[in-house]
PDB file of N, CA and C in Angstrom:
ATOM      1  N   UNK A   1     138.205 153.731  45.287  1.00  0.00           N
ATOM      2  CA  UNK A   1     138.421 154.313  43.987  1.00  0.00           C
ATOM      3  C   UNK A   1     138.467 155.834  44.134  1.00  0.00           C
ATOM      4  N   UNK A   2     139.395 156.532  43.253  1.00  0.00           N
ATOM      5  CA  UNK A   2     140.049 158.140  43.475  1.00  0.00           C
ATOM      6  C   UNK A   2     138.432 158.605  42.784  1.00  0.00           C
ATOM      7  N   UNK A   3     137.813 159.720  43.539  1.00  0.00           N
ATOM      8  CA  UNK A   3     137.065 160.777  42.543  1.00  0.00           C
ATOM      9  C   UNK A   3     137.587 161.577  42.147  1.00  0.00           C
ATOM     10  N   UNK A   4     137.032 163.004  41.847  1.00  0.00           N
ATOM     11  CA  UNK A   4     137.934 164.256  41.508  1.00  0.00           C
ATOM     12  C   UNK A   4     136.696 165.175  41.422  1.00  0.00           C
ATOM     13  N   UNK A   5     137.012 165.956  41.775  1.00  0.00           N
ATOM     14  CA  UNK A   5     136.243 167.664  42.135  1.00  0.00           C
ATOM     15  C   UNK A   5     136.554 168.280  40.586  1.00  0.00           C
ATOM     16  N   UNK A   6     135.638 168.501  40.037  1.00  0.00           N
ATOM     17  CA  UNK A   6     136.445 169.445  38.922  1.00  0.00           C
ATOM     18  C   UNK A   6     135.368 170.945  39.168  1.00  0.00           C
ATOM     19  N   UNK A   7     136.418 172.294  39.452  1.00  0.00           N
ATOM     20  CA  UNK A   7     135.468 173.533  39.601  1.00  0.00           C
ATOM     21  C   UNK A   7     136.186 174.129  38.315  1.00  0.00           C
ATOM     22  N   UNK A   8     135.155 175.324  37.423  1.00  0.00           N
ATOM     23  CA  UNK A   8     135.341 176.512  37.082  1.00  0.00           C
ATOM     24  C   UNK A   8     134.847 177.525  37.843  1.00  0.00           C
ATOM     25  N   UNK A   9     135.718 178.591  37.702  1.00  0.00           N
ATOM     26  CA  UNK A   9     135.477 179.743  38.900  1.00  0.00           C
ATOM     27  C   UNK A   9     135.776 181.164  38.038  1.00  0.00           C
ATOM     28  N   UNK A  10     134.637 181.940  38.404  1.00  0.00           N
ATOM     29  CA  UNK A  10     135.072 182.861  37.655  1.00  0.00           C
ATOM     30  C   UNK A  10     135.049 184.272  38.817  1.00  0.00           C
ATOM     31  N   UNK A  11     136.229 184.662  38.740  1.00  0.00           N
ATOM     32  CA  UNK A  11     136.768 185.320  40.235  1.00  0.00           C
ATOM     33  C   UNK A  11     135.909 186.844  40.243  1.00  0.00           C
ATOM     34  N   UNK A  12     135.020 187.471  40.967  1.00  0.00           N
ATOM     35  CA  UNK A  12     134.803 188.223  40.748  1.00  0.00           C
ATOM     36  C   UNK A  12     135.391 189.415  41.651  1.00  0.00           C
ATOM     37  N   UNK A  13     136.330 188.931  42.807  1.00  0.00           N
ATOM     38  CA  UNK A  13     136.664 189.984  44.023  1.00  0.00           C
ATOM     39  C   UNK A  13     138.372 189.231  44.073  1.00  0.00           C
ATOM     40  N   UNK A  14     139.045 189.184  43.252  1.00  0.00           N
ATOM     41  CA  UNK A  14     140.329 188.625  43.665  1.00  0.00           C
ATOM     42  C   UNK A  14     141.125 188.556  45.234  1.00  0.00           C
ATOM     43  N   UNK A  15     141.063 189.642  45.678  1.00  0.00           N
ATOM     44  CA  UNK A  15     141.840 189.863  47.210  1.00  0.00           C
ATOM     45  C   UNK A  15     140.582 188.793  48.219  1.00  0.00           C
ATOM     46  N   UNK A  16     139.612 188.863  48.272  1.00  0.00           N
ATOM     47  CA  UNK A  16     138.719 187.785  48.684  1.00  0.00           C
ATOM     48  C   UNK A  16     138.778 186.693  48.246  1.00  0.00           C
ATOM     49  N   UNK A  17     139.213 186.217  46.907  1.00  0.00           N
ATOM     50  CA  UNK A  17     139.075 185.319  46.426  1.00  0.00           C
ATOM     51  C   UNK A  17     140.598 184.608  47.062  1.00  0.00           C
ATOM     52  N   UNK A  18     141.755 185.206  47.468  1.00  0.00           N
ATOM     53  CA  UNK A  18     143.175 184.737  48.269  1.00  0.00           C
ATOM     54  C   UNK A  18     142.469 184.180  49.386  1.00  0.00           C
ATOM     55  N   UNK A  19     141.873 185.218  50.014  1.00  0.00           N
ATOM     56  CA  UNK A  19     141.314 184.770  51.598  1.00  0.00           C
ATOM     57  C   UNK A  19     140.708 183.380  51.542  1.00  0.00           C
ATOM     58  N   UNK A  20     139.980 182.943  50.716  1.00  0.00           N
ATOM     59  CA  UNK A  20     139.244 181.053  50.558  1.00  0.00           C
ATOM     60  C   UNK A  20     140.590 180.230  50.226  1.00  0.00           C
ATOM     61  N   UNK A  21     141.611 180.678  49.169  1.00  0.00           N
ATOM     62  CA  UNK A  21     142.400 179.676  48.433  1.00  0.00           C
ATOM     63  C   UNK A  21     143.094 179.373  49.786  1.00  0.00           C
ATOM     64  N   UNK A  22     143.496 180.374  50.797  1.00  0.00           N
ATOM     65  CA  UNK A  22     143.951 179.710  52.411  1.00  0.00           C
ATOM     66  C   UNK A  22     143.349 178.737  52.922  1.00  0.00           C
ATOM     67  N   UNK A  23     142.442 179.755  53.142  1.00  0.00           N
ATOM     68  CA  UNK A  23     141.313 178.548  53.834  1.00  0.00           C
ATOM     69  C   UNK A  23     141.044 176.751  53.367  1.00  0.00           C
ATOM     70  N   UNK A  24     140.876 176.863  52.207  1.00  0.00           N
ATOM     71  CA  UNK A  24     140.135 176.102  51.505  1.00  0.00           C
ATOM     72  C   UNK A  24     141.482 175.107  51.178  1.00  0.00           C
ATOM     73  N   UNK A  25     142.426 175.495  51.090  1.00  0.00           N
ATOM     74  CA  UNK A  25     143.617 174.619  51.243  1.00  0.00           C
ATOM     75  C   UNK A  25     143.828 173.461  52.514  1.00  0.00           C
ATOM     76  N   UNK A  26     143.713 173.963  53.403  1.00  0.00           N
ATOM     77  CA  UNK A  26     143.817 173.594  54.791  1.00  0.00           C
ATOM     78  C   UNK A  26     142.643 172.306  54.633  1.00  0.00           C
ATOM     79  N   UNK A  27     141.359 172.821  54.084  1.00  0.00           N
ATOM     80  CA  UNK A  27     140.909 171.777  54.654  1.00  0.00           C
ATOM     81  C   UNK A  27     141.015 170.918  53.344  1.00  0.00           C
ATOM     82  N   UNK A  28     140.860 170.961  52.181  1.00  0.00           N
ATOM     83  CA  UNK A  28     141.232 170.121  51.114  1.00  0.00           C
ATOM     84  C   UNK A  28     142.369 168.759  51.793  1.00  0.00           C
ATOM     85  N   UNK A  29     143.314 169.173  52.073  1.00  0.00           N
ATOM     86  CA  UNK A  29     144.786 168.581  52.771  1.00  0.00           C
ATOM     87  C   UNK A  29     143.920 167.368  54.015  1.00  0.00           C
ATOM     88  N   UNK A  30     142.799 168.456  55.073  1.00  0.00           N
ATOM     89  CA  UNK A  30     142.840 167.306  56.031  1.00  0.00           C
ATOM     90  C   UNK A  30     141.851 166.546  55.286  1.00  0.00           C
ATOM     91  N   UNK A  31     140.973 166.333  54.623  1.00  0.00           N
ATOM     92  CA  UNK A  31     140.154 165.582  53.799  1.00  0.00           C
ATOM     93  C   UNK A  31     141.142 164.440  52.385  1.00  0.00           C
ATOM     94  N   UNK A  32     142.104 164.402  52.503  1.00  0.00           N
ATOM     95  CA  UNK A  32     143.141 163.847  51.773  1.00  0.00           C
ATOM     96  C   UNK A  32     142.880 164.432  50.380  1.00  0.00           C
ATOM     97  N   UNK A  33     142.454 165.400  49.985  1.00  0.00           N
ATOM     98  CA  UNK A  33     142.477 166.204  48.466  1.00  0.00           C
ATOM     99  C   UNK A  33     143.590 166.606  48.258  1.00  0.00           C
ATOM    100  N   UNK A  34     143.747 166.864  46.662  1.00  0.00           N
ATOM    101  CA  UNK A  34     145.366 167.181  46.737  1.00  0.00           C
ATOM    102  C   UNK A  34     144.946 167.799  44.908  1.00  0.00           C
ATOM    103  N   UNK A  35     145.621 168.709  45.301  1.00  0.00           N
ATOM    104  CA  UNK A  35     144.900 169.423  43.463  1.00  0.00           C
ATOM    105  C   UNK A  35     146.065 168.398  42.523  1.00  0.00           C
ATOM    106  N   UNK A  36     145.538 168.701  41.505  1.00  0.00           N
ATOM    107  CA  UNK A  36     146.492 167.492  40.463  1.00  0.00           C
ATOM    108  C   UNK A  36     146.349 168.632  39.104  1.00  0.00           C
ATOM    109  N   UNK A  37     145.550 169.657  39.078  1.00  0.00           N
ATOM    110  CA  UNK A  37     145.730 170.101  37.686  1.00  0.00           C
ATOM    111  C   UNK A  37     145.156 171.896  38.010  1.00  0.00           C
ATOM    112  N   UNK A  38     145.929 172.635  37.788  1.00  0.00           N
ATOM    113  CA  UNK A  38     145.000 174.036  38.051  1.00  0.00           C
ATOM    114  C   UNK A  38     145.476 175.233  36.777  1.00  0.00           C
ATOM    115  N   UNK A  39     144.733 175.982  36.689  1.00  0.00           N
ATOM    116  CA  UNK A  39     145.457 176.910  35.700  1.00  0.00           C
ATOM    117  C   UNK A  39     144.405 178.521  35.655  1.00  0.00           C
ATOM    118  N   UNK A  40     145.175 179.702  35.702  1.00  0.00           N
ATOM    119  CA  UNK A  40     144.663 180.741  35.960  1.00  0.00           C
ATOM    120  C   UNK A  40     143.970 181.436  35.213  1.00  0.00           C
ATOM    121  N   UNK A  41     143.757 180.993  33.446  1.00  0.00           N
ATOM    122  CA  UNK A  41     143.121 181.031  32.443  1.00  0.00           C
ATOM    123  C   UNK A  41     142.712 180.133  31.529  1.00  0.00           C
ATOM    124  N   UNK A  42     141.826 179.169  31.798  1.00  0.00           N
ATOM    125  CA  UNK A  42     141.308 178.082  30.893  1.00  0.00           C
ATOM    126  C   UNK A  42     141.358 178.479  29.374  1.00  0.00           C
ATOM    127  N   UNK A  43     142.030 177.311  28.720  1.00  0.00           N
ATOM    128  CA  UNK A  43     141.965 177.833  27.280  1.00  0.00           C
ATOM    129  C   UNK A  43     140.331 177.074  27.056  1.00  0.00           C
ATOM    130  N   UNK A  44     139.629 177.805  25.988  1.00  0.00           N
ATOM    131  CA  UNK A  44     138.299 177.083  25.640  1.00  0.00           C
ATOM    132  C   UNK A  44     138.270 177.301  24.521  1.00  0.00           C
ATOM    133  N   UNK A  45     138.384 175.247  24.118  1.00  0.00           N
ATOM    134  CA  UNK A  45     138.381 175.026  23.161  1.00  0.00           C
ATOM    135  C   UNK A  45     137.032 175.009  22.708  1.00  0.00           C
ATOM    136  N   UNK A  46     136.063 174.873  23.107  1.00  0.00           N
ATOM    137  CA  UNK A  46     134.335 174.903  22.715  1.00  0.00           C
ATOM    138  C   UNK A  46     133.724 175.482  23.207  1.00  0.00           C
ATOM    139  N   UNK A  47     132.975 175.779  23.060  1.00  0.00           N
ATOM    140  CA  UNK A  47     131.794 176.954  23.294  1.00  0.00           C
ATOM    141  C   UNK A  47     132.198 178.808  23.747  1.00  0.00           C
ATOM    142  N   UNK A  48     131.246 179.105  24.286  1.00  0.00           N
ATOM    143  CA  UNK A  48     131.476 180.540  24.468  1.00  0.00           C
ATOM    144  C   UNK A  48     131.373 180.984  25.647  1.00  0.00           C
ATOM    145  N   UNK A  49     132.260 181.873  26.121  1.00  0.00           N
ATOM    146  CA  UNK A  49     132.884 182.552  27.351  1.00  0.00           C
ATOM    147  C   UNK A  49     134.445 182.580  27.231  1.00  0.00           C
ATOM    148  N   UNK A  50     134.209 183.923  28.213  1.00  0.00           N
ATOM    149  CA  UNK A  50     135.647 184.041  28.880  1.00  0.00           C
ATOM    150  C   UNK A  50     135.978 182.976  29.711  1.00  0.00           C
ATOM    151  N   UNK A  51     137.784 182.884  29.719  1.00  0.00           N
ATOM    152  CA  UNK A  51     138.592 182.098  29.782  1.00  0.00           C
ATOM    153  C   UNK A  51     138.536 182.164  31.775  1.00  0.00           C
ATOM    154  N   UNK A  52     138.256 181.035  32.397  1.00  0.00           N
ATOM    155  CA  UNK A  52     137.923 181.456  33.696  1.00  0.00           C
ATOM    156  C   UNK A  52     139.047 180.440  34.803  1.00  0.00           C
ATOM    157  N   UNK A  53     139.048 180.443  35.706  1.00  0.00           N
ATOM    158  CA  UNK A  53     140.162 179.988  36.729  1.00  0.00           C
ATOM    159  C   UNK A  53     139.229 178.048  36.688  1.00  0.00           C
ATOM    160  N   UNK A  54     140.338 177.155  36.803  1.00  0.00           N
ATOM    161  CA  UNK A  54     140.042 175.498  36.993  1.00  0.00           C
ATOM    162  C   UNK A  54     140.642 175.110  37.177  1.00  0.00           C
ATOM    163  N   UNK A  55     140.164 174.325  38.566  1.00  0.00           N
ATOM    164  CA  UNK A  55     141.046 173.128  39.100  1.00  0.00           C
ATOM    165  C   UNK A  55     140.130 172.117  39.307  1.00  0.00           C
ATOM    166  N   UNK A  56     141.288 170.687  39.361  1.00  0.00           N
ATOM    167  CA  UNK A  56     140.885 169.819  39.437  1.00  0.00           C
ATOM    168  C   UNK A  56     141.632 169.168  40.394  1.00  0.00           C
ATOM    169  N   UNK A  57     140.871 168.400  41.395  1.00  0.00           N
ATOM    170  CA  UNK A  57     141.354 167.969  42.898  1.00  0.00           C
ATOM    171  C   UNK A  57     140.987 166.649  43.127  1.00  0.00           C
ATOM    172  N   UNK A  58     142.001 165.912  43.444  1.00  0.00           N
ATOM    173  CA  UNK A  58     141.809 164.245  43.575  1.00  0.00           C
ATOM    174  C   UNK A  58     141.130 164.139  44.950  1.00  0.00           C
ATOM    175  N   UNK A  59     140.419 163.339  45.307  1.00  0.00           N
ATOM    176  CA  UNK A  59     140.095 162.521  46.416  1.00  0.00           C
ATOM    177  C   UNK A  59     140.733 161.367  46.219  1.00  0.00           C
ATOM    178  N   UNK A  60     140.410 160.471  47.704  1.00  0.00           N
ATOM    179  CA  UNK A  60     140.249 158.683  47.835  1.00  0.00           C
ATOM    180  C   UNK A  60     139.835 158.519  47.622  1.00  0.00           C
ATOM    181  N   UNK A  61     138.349 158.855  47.493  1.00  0.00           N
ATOM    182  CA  UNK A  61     137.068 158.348  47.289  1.00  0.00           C
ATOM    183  C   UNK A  61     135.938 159.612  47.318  1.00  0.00           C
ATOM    184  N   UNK A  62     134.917 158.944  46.866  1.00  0.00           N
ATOM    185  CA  UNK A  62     133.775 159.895  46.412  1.00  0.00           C
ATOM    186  C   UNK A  62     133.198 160.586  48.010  1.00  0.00           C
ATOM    187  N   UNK A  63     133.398 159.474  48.936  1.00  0.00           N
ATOM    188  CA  UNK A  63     132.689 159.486  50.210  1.00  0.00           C
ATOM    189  C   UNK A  63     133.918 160.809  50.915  1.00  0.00           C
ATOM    190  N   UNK A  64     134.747 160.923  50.376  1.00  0.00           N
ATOM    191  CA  UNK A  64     135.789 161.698  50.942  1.00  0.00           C
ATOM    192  C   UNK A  64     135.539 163.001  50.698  1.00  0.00           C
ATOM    193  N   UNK A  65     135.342 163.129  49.211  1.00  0.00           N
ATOM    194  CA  UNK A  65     135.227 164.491  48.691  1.00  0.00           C
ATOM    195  C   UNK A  65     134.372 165.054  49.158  1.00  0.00           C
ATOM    196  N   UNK A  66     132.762 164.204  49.485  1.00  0.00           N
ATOM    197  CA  UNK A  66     131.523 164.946  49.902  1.00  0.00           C
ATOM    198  C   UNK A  66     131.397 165.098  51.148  1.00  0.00           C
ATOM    199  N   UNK A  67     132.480 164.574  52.201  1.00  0.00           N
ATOM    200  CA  UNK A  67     132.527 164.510  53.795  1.00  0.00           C
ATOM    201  C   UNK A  67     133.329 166.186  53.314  1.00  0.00           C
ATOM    202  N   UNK A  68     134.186 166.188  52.903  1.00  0.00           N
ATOM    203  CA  UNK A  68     134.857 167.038  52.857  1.00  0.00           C
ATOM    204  C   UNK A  68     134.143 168.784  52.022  1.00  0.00           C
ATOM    205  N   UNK A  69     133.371 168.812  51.092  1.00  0.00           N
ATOM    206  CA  UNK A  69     132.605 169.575  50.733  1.00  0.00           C
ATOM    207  C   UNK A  69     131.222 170.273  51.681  1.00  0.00           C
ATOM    208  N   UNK A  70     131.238 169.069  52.547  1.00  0.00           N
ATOM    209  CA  UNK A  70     129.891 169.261  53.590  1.00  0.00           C
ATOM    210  C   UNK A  70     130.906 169.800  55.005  1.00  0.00           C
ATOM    211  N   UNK A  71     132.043 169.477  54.620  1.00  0.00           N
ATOM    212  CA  UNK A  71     132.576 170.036  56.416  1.00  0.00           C
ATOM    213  C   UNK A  71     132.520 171.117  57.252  1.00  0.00           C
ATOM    214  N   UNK A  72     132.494 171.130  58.461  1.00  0.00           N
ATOM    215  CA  UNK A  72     133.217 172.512  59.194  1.00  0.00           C
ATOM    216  C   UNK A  72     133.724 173.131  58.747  1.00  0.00           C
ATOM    217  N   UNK A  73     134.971 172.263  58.230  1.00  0.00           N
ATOM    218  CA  UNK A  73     136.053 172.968  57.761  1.00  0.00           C
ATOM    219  C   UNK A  73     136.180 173.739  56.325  1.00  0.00           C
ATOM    220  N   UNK A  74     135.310 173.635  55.943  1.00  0.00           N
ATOM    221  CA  UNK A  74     135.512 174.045  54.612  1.00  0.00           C
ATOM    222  C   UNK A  74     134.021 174.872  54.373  1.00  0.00           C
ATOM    223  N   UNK A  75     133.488 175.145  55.348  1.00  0.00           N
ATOM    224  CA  UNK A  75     132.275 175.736  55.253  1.00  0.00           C
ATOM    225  C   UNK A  75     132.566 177.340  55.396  1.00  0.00           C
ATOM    226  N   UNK A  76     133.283 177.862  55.968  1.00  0.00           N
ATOM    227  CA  UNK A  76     133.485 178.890  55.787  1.00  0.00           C
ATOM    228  C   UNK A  76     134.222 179.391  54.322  1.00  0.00           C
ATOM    229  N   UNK A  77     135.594 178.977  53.995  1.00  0.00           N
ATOM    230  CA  UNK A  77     135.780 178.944  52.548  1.00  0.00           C
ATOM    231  C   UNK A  77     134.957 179.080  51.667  1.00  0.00           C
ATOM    232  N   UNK A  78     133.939 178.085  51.666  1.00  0.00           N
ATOM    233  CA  UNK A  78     132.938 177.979  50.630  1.00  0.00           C
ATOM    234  C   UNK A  78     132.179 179.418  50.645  1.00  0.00           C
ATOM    235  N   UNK A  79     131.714 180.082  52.211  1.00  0.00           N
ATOM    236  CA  UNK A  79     131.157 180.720  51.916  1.00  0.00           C
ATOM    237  C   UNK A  79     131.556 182.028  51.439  1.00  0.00           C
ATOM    238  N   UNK A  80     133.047 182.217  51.556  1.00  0.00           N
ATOM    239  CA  UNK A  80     133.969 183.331  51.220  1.00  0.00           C
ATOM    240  C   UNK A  80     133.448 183.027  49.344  1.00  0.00           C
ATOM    241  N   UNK A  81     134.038 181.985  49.022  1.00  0.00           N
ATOM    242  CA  UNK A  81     133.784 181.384  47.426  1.00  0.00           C
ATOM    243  C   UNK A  81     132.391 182.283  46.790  1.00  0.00           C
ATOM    244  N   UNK A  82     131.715 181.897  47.255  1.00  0.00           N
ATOM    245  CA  UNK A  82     130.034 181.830  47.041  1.00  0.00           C
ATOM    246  C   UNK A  82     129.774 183.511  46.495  1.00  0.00           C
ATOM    247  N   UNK A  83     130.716 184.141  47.674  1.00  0.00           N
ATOM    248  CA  UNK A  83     130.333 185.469  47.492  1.00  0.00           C
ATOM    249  C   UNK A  83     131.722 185.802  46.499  1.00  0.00           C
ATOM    250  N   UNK A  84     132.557 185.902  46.202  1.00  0.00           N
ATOM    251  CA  UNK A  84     133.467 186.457  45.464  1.00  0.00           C
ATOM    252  C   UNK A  84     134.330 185.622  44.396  1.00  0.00           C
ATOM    253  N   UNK A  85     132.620 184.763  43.868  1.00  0.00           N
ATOM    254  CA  UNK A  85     133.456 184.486  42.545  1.00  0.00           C
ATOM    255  C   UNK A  85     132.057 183.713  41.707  1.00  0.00           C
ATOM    256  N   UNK A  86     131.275 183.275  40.531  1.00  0.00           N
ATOM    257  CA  UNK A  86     130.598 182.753  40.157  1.00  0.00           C
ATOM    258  C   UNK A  86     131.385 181.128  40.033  1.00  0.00           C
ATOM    259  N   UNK A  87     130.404 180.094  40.484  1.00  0.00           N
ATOM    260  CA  UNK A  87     131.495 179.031  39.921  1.00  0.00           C
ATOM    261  C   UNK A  87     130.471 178.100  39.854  1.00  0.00           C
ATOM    262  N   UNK A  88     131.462 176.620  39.198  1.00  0.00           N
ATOM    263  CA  UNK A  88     130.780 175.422  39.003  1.00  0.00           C
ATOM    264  C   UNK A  88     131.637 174.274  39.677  1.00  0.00           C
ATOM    265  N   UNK A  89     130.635 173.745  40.488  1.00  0.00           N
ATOM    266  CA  UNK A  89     131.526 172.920  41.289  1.00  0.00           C
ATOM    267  C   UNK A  89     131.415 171.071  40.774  1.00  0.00           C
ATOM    268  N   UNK A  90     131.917 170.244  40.282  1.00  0.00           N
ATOM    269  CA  UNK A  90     131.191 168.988  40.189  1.00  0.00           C
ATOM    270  C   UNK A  90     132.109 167.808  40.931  1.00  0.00           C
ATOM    271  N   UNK A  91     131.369 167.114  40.703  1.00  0.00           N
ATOM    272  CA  UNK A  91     131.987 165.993  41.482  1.00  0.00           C
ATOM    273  C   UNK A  91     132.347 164.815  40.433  1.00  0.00           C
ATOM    274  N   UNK A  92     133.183 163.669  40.327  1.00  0.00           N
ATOM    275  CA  UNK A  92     133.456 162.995  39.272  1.00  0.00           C
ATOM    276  C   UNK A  92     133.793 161.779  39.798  1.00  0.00           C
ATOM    277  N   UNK A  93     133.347 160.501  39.744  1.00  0.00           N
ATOM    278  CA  UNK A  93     133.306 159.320  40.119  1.00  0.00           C
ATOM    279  C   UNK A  93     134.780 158.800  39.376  1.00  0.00           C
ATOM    280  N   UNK A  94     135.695 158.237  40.159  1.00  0.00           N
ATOM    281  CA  UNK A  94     136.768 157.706  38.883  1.00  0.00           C
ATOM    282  C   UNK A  94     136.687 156.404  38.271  1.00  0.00           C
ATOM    283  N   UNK A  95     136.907 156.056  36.690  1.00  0.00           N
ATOM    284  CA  UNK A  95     136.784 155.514  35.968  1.00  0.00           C
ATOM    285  C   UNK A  95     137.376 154.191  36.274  1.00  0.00           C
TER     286      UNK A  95
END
């Protein structure tokens, strides 16, 4: 069964924030992720805040996404992420 990653990100270093979307591509791809929905200003329809960067990224499976969140490969990305942007990362079981 497909999960899905859903992040808000709120970019705080843009030119750093390019350097992960490389990275973090690469390994998304070898982990079979594949974004399905992204957009560079969330409209928000409820509550309060600025309008912040979200995507949403399919897996195969749940076991995929979190092999893939825990990887080598994506451990550096993350840590580029961590530092040059506030975000929320979740994970989503599919229905």
């Amino acid at each position: 069964m497909p999960a899905y990653l859903f992040a808000e990100i709120d970019i705080r270093d843009p030119e750093g924030y390019e350097e992960y979307r490389a990275g973090a591509r690469v390994a998304t791809e070898r982990y079979g992720g594949k974004v399905i929905a992204r957009t560079g200003a969330a409209e928000v329809l409820e509550g309060e805040g600025p309008g912040v960067h979200a995507v949403v990224i399919e897996f195969p499976s749940l076991e995929a996404l979190h092999a893939w969140y825990d990887s080598p490969e994506y451990a550096g990305p993350k840590a580029i992420r961590e530092r040059t942007t506030v975000s929320r990362v979740v994970a989503l079981p599919g229905a």
